[in-house]
Protein backbone atom coordinates (compact mmCIF):
# COMPACT_ATOMS: atom_id res chain seq x y z
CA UNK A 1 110.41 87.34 79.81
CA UNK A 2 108.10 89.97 78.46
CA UNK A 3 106.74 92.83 80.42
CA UNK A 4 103.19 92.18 79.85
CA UNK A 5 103.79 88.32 80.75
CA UNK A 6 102.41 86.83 83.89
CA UNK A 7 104.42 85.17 86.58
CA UNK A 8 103.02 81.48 87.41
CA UNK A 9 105.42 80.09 89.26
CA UNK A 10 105.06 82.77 92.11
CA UNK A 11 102.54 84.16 93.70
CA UNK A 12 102.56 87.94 95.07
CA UNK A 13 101.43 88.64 98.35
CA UNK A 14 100.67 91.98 99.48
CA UNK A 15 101.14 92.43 103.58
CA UNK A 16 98.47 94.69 105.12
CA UNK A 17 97.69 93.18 108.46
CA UNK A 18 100.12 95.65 110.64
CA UNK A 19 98.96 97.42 113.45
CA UNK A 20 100.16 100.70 111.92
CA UNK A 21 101.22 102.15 115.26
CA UNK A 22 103.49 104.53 114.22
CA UNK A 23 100.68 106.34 111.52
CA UNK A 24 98.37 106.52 114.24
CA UNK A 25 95.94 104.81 112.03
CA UNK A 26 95.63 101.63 109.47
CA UNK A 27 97.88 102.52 106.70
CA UNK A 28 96.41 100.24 104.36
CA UNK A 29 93.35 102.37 103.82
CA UNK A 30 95.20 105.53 103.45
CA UNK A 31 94.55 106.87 100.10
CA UNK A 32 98.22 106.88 97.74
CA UNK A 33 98.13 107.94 93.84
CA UNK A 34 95.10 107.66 92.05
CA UNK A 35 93.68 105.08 94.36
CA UNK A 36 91.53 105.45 97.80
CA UNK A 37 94.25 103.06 99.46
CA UNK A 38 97.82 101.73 99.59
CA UNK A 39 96.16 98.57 99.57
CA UNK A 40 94.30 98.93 96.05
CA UNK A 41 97.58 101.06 94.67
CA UNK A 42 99.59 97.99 95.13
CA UNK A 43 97.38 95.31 94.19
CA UNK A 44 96.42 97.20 91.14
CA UNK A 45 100.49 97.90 90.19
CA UNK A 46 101.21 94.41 90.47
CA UNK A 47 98.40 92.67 89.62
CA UNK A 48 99.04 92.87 85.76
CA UNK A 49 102.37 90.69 86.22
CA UNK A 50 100.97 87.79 88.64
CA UNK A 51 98.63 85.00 87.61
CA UNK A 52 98.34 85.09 91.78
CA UNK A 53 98.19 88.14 93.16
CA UNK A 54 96.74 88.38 97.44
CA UNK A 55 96.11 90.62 99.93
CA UNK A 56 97.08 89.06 103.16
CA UNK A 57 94.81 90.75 106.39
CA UNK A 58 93.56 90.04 109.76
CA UNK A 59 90.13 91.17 108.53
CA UNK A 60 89.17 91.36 104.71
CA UNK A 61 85.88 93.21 105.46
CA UNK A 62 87.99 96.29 105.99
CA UNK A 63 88.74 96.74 102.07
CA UNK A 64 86.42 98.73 99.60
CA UNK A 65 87.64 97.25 96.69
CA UNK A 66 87.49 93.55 94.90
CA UNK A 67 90.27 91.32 95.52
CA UNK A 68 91.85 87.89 96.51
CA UNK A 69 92.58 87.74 99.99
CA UNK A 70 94.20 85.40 102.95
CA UNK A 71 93.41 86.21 106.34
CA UNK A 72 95.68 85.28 108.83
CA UNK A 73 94.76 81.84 111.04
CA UNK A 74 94.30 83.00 114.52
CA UNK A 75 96.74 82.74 117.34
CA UNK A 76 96.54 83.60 120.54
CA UNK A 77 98.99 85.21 123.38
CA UNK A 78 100.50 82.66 125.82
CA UNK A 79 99.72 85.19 128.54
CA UNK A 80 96.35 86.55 127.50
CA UNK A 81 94.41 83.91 125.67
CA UNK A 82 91.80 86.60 124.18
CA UNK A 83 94.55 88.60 122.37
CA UNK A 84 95.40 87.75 118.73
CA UNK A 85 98.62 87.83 117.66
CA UNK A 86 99.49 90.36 114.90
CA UNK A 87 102.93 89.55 113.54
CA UNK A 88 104.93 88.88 109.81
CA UNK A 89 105.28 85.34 110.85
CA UNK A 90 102.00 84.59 111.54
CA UNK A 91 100.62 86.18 108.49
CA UNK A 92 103.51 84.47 106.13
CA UNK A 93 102.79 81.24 108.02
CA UNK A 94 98.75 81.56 107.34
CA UNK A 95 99.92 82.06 103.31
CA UNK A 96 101.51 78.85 103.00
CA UNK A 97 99.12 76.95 105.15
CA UNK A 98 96.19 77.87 103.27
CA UNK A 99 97.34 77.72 99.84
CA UNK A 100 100.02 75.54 97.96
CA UNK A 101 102.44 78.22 96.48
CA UNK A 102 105.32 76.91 96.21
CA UNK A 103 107.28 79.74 95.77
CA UNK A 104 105.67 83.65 97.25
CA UNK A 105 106.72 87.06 96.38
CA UNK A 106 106.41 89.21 99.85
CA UNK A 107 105.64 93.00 99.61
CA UNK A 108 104.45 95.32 102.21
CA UNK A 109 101.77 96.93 101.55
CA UNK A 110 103.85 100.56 103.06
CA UNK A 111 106.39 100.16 100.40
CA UNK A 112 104.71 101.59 97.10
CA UNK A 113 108.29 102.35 95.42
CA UNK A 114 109.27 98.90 95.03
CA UNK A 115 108.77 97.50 91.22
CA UNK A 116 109.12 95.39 88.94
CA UNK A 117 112.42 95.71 87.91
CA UNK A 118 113.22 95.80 91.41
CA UNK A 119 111.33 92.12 92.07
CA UNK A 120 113.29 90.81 88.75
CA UNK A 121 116.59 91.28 90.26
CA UNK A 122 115.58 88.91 93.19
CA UNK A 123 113.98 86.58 90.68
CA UNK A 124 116.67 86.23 88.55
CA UNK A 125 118.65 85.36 91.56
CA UNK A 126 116.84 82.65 93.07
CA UNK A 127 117.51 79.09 92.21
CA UNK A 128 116.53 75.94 94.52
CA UNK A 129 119.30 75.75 96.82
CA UNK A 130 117.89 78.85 98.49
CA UNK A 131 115.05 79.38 100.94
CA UNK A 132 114.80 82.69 101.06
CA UNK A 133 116.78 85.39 98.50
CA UNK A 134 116.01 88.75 100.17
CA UNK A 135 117.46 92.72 99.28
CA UNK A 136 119.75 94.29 101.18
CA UNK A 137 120.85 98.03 101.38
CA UNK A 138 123.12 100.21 103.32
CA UNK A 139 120.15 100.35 105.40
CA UNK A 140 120.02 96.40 106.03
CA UNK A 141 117.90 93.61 104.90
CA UNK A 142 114.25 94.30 103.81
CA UNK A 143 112.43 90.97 104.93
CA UNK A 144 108.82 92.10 103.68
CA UNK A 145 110.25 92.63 99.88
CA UNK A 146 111.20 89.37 99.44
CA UNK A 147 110.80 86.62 97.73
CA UNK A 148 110.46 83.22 100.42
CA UNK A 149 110.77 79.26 99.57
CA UNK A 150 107.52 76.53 101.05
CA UNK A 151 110.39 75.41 102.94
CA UNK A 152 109.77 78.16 105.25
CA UNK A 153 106.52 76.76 106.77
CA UNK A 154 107.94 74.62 109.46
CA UNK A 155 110.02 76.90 110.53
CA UNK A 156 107.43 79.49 110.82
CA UNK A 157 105.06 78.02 113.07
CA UNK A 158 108.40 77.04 115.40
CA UNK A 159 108.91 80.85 115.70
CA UNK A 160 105.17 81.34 116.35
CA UNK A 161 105.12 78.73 118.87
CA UNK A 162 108.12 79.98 120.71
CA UNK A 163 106.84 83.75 120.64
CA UNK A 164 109.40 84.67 117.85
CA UNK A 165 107.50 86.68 115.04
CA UNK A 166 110.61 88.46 113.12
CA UNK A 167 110.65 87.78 109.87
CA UNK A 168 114.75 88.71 110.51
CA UNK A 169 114.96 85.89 112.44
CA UNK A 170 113.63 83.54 109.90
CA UNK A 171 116.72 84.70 107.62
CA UNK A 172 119.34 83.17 110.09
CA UNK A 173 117.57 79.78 110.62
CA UNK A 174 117.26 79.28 106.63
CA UNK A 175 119.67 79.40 103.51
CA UNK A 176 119.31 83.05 102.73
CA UNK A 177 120.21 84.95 99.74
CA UNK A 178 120.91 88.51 99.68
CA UNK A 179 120.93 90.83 96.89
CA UNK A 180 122.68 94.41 97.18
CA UNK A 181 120.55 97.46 95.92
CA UNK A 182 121.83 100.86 95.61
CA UNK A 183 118.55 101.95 95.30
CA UNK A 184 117.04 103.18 98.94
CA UNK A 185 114.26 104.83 97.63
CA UNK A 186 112.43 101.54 96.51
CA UNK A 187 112.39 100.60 99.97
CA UNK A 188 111.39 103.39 101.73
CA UNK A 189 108.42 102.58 104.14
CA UNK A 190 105.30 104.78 104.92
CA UNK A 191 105.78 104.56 108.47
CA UNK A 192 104.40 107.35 109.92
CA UNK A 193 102.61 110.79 108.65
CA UNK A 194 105.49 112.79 107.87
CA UNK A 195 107.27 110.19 105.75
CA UNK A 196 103.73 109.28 103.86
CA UNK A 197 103.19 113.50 103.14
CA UNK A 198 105.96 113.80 102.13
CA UNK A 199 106.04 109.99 99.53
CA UNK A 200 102.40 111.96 98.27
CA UNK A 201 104.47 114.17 97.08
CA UNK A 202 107.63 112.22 96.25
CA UNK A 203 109.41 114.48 98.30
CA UNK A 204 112.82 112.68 99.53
């Protein structure tokens, strides 16, 4: 397939509903490159290689820039009925609900190393007899660079319903693929201020 050609069979979804705990503040609107957020970084990096390319949010009115977007359907704690639930699950489950992809790319919107070349290896991969194919380093699996199967939806909301929101927990229930990387880098998350100074600078 040719660089410049667009994927139709899959659609890429960006994840940017976390709560962003450990930053101390919502890492999607951080500014990263030559762009005033993670958020637009990644969209705009991938966006040339996806006939469907989303931003999945709690709140789209939070982004300053044009885009496709999914926010997530709303659930509610079993124990306090006027707190949403923020969770993986719930905002993979909301992507297949409200559209018909039958195939998504998953990429966190914290992980701004991860490229092409990198999603081609799990493409390449995949073939129908899995649900999920998803990398895996010396680190461990990396469920939110991954590419997941429609057949995930039921078992999605079960999880939700039953207070299970891992997306780690979705790999054991299903046929899961994993692909070894050597490459840690590409996964490296922008979890917290000293890791995302430091990725500014592409200091490792």
């Amino acid at each position: 397939m040719e660089e410049e050609s667009k994927y139709s069979d899959i659609a890429c979804i960006i994840f940017a509903g976390g709560k962003s705990r450990r930053m101390g503040e919502d890492k999607a609107l951080l500014p990263f490159g030559n762009k005033n957020s993670l958020s637009e970084f990644l969209y705009e990096k991938f966006k040339p290689h996806f006939k469907d390319i989303y931003i999945s949010t709690k709140y789209k009115d939070k982004f300053d820039f044009d885009a496709d977007f999914i926010e997530d359907i709303e659930f509610y704690d079993k124990d306090d009925s006027s707190m949403l639930i923020y969770s993986p699950a719930v905002a993979m489950y909301s992507v297949f609900k409200k559209h018909d992809f039958e195939k998504i790319f998953a990429i966190s919107v914290d992980t701004p190393f991860f490229n092409m070349e990198h999603f081609k290896k799990l493409y390449e991969r995949d073939n129908s007899a899995f649900d999920i194919v998803m990398p895996r380093t010396k680190e461990g699996i990396h469920p939110l660079c991954a590419l997941y199967k429609r057949s995930c939806k039921d078992e999605l909301l079960k999880m939700i319903e039953q207070d299970v929101h891992k997306l780690r927990i979705l790999t054991k229930s299903l046929n899961t693929e994993y692909i070894d990387f050597e490459d840690d880098e590409a996964f490296l998350n922008l979890n917290n201020k000293e890791i995302y100074h430091k990725a500014l600078k592409r200091e490792f």
